[in-house]
C-alpha atoms as a PDB file:
ATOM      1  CA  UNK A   1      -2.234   9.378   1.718  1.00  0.00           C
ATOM      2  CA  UNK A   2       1.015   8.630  -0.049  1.00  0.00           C
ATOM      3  CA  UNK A   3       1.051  10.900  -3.200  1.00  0.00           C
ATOM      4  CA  UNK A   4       3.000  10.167  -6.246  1.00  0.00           C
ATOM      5  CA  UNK A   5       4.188  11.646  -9.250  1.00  0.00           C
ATOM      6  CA  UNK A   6       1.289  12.469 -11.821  1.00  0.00           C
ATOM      7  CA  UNK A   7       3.779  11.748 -14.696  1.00  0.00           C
ATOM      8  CA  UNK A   8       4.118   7.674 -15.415  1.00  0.00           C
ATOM      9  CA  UNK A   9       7.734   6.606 -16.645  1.00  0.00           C
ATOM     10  CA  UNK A  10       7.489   3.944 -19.539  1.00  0.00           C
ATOM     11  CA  UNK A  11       6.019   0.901 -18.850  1.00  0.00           C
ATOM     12  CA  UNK A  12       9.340  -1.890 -18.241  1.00  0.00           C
ATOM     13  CA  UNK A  13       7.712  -5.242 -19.427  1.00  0.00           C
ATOM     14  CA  UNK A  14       9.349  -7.253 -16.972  1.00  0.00           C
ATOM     15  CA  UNK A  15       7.451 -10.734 -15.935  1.00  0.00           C
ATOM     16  CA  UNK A  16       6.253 -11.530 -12.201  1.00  0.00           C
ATOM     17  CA  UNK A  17       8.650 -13.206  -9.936  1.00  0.00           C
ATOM     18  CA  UNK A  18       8.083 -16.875 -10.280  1.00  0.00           C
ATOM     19  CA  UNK A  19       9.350 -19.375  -8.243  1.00  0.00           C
ATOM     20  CA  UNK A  20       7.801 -19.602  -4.350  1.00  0.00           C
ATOM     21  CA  UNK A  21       8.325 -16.229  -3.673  1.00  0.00           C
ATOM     22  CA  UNK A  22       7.128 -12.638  -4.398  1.00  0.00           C
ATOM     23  CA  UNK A  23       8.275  -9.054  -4.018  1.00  0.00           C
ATOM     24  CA  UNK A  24       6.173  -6.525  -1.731  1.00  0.00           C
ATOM     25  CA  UNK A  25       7.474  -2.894  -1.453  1.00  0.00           C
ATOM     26  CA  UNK A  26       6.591  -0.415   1.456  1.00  0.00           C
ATOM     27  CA  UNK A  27       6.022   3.368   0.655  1.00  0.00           C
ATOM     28  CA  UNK A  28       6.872   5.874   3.184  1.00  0.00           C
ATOM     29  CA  UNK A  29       6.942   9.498   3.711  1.00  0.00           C
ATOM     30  CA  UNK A  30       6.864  11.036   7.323  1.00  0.00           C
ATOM     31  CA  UNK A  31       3.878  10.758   8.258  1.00  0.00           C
ATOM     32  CA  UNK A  32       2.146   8.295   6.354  1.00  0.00           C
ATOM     33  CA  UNK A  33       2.872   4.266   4.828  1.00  0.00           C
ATOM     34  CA  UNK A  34       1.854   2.051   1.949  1.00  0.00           C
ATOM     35  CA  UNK A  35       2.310  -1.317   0.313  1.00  0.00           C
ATOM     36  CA  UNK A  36       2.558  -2.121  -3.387  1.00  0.00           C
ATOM     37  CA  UNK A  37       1.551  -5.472  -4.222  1.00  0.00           C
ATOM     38  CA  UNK A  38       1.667  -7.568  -7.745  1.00  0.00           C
ATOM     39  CA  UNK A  39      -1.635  -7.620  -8.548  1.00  0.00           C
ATOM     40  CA  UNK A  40      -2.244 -11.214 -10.216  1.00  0.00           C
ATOM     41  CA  UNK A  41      -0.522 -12.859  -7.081  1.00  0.00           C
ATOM     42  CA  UNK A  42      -2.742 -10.714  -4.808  1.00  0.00           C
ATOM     43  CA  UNK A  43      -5.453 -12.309  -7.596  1.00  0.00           C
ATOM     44  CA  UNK A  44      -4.839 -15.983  -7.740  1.00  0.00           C
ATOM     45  CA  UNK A  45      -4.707 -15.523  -3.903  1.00  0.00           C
ATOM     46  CA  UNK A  46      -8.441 -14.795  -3.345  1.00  0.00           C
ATOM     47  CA  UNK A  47      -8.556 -10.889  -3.576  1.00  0.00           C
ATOM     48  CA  UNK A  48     -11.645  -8.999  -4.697  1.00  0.00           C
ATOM     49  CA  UNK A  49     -10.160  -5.716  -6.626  1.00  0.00           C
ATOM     50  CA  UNK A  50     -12.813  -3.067  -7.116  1.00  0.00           C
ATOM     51  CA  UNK A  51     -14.849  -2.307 -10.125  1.00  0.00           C
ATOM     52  CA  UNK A  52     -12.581  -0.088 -12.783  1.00  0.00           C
ATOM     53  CA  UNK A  53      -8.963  -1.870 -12.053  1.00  0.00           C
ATOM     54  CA  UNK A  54      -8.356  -3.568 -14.702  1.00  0.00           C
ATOM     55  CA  UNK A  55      -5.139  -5.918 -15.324  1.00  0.00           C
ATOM     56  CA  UNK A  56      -2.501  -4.530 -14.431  1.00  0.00           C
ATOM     57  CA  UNK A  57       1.387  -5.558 -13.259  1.00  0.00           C
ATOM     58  CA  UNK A  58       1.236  -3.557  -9.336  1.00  0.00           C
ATOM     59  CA  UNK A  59      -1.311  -2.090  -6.987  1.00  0.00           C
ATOM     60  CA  UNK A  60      -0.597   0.482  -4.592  1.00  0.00           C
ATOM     61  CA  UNK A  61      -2.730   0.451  -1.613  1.00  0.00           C
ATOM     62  CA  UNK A  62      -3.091   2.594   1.853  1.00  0.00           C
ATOM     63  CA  UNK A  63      -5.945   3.093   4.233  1.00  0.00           C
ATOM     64  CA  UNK A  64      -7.062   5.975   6.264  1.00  0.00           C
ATOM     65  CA  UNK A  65     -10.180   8.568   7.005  1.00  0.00           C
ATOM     66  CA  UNK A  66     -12.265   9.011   3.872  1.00  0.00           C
ATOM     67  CA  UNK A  67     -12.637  13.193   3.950  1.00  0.00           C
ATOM     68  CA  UNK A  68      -8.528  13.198   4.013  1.00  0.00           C
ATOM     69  CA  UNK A  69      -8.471  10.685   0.867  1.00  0.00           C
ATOM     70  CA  UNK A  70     -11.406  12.630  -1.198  1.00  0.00           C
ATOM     71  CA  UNK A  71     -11.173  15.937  -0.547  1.00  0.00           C
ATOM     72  CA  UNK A  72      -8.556  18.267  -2.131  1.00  0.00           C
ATOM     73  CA  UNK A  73      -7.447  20.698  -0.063  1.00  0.00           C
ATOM     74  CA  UNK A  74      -5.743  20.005   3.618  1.00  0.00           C
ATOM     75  CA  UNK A  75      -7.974  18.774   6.844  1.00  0.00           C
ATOM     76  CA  UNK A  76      -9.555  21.699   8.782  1.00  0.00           C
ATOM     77  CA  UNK A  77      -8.343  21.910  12.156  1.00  0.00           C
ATOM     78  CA  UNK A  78     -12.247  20.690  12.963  1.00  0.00           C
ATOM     79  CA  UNK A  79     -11.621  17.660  10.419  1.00  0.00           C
ATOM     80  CA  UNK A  80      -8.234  16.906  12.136  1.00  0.00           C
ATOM     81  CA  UNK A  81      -9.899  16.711  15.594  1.00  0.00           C
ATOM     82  CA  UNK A  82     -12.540  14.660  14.700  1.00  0.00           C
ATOM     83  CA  UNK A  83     -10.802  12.457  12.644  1.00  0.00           C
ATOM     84  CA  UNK A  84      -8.395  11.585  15.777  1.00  0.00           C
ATOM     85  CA  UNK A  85     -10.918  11.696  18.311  1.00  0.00           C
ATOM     86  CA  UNK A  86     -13.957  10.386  16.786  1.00  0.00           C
ATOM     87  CA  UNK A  87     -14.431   7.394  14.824  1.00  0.00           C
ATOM     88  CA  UNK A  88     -14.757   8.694  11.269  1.00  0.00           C
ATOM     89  CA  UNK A  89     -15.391   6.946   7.906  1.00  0.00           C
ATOM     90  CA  UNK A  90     -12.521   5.234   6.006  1.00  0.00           C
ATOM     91  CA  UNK A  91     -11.194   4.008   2.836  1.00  0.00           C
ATOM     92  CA  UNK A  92      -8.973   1.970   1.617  1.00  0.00           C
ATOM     93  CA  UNK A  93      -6.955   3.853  -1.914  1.00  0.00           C
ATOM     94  CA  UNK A  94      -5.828   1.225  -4.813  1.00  0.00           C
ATOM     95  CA  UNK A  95      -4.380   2.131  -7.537  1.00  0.00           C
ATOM     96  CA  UNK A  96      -2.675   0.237 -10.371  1.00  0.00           C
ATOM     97  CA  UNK A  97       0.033   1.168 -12.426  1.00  0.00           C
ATOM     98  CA  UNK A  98       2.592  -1.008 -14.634  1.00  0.00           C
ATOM     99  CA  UNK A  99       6.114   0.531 -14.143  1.00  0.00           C
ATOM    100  CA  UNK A 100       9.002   0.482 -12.055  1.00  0.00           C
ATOM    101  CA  UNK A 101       7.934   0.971  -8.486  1.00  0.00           C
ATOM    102  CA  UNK A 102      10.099   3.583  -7.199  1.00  0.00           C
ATOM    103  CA  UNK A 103       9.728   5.684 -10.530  1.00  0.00           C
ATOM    104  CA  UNK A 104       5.688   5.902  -9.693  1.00  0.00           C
ATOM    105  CA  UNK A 105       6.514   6.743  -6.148  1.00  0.00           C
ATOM    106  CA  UNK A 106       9.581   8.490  -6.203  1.00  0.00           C
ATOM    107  CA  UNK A 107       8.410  11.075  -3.765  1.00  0.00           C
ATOM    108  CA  UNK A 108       8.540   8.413  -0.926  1.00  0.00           C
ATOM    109  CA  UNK A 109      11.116   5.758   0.647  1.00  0.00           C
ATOM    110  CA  UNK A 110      10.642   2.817  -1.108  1.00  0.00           C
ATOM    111  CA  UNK A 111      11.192  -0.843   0.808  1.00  0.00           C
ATOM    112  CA  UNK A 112      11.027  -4.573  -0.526  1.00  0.00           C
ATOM    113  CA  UNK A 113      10.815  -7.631   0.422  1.00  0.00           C
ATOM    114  CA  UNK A 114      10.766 -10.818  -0.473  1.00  0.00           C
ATOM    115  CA  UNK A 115       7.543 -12.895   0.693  1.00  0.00           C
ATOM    116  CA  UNK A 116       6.300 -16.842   0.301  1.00  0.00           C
ATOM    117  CA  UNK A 117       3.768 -16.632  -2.322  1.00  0.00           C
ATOM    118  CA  UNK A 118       1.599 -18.802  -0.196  1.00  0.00           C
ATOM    119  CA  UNK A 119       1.490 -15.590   2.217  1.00  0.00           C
ATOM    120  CA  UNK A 120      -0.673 -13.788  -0.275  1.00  0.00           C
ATOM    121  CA  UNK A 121      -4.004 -16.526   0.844  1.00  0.00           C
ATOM    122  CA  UNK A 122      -4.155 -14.234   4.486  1.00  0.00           C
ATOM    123  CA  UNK A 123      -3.316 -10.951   3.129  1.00  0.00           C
ATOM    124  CA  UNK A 124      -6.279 -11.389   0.554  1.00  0.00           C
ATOM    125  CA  UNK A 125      -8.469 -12.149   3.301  1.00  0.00           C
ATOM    126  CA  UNK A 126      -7.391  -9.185   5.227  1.00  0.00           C
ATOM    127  CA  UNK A 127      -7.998  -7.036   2.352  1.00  0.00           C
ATOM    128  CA  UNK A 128     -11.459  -8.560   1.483  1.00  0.00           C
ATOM    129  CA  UNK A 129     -12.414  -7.738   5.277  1.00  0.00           C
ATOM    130  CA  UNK A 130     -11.439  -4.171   4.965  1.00  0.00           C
ATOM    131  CA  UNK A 131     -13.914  -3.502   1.884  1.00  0.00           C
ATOM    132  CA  UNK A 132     -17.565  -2.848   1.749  1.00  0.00           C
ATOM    133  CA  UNK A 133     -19.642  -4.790  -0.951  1.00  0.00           C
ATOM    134  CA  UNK A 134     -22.132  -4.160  -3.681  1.00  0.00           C
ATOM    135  CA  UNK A 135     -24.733  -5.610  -4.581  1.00  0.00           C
ATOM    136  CA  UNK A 136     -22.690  -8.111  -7.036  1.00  0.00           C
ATOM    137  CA  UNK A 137     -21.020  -8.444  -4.147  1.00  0.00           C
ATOM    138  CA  UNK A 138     -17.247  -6.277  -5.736  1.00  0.00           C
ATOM    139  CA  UNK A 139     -15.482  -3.694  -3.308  1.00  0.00           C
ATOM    140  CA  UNK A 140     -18.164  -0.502  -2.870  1.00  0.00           C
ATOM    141  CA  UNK A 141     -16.173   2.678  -4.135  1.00  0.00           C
ATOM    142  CA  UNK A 142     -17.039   6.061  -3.577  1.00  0.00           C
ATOM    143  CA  UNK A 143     -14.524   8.007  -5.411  1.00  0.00           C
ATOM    144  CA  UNK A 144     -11.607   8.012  -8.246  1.00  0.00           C
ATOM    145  CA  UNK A 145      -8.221   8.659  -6.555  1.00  0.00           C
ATOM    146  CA  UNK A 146      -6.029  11.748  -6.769  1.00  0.00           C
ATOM    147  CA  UNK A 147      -3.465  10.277  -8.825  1.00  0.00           C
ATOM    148  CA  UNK A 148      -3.278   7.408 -11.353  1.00  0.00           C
ATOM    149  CA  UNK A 149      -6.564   5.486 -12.524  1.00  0.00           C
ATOM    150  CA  UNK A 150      -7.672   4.223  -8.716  1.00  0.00           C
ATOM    151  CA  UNK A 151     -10.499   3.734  -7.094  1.00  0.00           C
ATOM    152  CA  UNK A 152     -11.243   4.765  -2.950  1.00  0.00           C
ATOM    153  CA  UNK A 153     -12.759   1.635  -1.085  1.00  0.00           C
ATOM    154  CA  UNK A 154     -15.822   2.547   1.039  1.00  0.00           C
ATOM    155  CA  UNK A 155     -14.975   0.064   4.338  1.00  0.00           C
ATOM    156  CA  UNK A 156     -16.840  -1.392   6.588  1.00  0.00           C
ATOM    157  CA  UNK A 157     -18.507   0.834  10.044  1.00  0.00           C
ATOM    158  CA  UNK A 158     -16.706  -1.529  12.314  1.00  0.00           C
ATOM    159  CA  UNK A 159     -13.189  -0.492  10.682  1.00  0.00           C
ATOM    160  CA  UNK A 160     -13.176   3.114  11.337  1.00  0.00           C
ATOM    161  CA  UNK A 161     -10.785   5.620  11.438  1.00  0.00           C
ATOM    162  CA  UNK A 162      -9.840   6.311  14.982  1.00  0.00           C
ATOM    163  CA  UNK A 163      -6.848   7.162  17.008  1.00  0.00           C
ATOM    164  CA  UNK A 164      -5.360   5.230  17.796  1.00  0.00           C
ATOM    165  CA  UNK A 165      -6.259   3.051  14.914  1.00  0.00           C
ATOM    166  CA  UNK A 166      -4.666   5.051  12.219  1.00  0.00           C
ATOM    167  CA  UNK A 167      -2.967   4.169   8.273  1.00  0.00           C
ATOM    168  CA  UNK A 168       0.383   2.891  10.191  1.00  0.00           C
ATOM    169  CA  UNK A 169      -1.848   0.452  11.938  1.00  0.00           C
ATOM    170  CA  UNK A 170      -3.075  -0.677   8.930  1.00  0.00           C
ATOM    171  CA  UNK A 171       0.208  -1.242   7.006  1.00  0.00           C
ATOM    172  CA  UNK A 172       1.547  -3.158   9.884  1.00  0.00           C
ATOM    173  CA  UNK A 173      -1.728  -5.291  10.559  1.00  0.00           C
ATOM    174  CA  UNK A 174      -1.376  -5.854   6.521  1.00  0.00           C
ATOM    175  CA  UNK A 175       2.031  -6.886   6.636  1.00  0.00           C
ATOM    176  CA  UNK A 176       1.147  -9.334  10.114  1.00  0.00           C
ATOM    177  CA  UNK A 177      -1.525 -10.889   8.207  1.00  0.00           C
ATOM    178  CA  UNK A 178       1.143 -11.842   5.238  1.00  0.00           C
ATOM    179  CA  UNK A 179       3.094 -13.574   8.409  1.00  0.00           C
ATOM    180  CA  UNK A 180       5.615 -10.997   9.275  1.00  0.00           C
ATOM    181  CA  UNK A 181       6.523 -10.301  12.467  1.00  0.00           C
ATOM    182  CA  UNK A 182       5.174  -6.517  12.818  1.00  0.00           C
ATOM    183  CA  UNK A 183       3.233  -5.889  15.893  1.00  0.00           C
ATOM    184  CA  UNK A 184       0.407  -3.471  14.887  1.00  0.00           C
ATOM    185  CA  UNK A 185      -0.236  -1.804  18.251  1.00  0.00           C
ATOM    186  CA  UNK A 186       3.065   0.043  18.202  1.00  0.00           C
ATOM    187  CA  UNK A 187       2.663   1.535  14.555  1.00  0.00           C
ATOM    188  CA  UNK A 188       1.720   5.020  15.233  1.00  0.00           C
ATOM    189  CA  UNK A 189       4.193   6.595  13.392  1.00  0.00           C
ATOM    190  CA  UNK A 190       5.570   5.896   9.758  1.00  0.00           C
ATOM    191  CA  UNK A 191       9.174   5.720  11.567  1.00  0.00           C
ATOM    192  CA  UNK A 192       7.376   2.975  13.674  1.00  0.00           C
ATOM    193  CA  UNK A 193       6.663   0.791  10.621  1.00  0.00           C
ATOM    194  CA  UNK A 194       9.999   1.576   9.043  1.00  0.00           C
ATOM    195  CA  UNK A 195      11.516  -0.043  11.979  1.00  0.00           C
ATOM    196  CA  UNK A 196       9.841  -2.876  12.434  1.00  0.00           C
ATOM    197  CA  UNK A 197      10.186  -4.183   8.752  1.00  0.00           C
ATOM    198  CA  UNK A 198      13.657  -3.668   8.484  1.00  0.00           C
ATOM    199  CA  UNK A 199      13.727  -5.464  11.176  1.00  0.00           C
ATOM    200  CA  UNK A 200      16.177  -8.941  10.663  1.00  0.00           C
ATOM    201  CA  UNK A 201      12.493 -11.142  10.824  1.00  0.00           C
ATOM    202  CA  UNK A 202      11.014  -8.838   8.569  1.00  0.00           C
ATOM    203  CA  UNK A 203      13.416  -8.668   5.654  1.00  0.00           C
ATOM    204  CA  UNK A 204      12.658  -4.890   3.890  1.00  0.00           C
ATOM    205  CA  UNK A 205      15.598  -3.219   2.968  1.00  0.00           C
ATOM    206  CA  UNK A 206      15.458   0.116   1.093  1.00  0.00           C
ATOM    207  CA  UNK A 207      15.803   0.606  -2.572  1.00  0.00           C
ATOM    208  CA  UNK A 208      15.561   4.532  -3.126  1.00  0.00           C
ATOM    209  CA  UNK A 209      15.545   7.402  -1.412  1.00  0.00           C
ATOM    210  CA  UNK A 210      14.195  10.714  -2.934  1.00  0.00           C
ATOM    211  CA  UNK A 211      16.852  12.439  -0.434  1.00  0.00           C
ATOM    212  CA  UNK A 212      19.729  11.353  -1.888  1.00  0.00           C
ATOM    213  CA  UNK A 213      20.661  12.136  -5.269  1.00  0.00           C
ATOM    214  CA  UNK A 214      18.372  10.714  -8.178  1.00  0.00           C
ATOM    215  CA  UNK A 215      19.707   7.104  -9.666  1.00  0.00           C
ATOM    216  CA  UNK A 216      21.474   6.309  -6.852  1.00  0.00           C
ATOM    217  CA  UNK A 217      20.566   3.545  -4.312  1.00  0.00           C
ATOM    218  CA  UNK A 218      20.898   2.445  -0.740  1.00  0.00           C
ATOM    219  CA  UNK A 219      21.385  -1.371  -1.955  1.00  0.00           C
ATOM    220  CA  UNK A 220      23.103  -3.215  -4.779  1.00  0.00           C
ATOM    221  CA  UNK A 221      20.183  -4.049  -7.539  1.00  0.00           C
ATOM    222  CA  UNK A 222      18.255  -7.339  -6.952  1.00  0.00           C
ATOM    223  CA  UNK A 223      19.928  -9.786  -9.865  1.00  0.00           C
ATOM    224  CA  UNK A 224      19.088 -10.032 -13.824  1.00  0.00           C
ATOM    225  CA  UNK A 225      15.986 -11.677 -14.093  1.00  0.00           C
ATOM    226  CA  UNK A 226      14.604 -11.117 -10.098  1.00  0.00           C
ATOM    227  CA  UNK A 227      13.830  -7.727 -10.211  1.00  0.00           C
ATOM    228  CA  UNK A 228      10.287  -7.529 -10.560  1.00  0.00           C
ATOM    229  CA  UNK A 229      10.329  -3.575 -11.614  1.00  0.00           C
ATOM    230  CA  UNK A 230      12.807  -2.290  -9.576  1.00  0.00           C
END
């Protein structure tokens, strides 16, 4: 799971990119990946958030074996063996939040991009697939998250967590259903991902770095008026 800093900045009351495009960042650490999406695009594009997200400016979502998501203390080695060997339970984490991206997850790389908004109608699908339903038919959740005010997704038997389907697979299949070029068979590491969507096709490029010394960036700021939170 990508963890983030249990102290929120300030909300920055910035207003969604308009125009025919929107902003999607990728979250990395070194093991594991994540996408933060604007939440009303995601919204007016056909996606079914869970009960208890209310309306909120970004999402942060990831995917990976339920026990590692809900429990708090590291995997067992037993846990670690079945979770790569055996097809185990999964869940997909989202969590909203309303301020400047890489001040939520400053403990990761964060990436953007720049996508058609019209690329949001697949990725909602995608996302709808990966959730089990209730009875009113919303995203089945099984648990609050470990940081922010999220919810874990309970998904379907038939998307398990298996090696080597594993989270990278499901960033990149997320990000090849929103019609980048990412080929989600050769995701098995977060360096994988990394390198296919900086990739020229792709388009991320990153925006902070918690290596490198706090305020400074890898890339000039997006400008006045564009930068949707960063």
């Amino acid at each position: 799971m990508v963890a983030s800093s249990s102290r929120l900045p300030a909300p920055v009351p910035t207003p969604l990119a308009d125009g025919g495009r929107v902003q999607v960042h990728l979250l990395a650490d070194p093991l594991h990946t994540g996408l933060v999406f604007e939440l009303r695009w995601l919204e007016e594009c056909g996606y079914v958030k869970p009960p208890g997200i209310g309306n909120h400016r970004y999402v942060s979502m990831s995917w990976g074996d339920e026990t590692a998501y809900v429990q708090e203390r590291w995997l067992s080695p037993v846990q670690v063996f079945r979770a790569l060997v055996l097809p185990t339970p999964s869940v997909m984490e989202c969590i909203p939040f309303d301020w400047k991206v890489e001040e939520v997850c400053l403990h990761q790389r964060v990436y953007v991009a720049e996508l058609p908004r019209s690329s949001g109608v697949p990725l909602a699908r995608f996302l709808n697939a990966h959730a089990q339903l209730d009875e009113q038919g919303r995203p089945l959740t099984v648990a609050a998250t470990s940081w922010g005010d999220g919810r874990l997704i309970r998904c379907p038997d038939e998307l398990s967590y298996r090696f080597p389907r594993m989270c990278n697979r499901w960033t990149a299949e997320a990000l090849a259903s929103a019609g980048l070029p990412v080929d989600g068979t050769a995701t098995l590491t977060a360096g994988d991902v990394i390198r296919q969507a900086t990739s020229p096709g792709s388009g991320f490029r990153l925006i902070w770095d918690p290596v490198k010394a706090p305020g400074t960036r890898s890339s000039p700021p997006l400008p006045a008026g564009r930068e949707s939170g960063n």
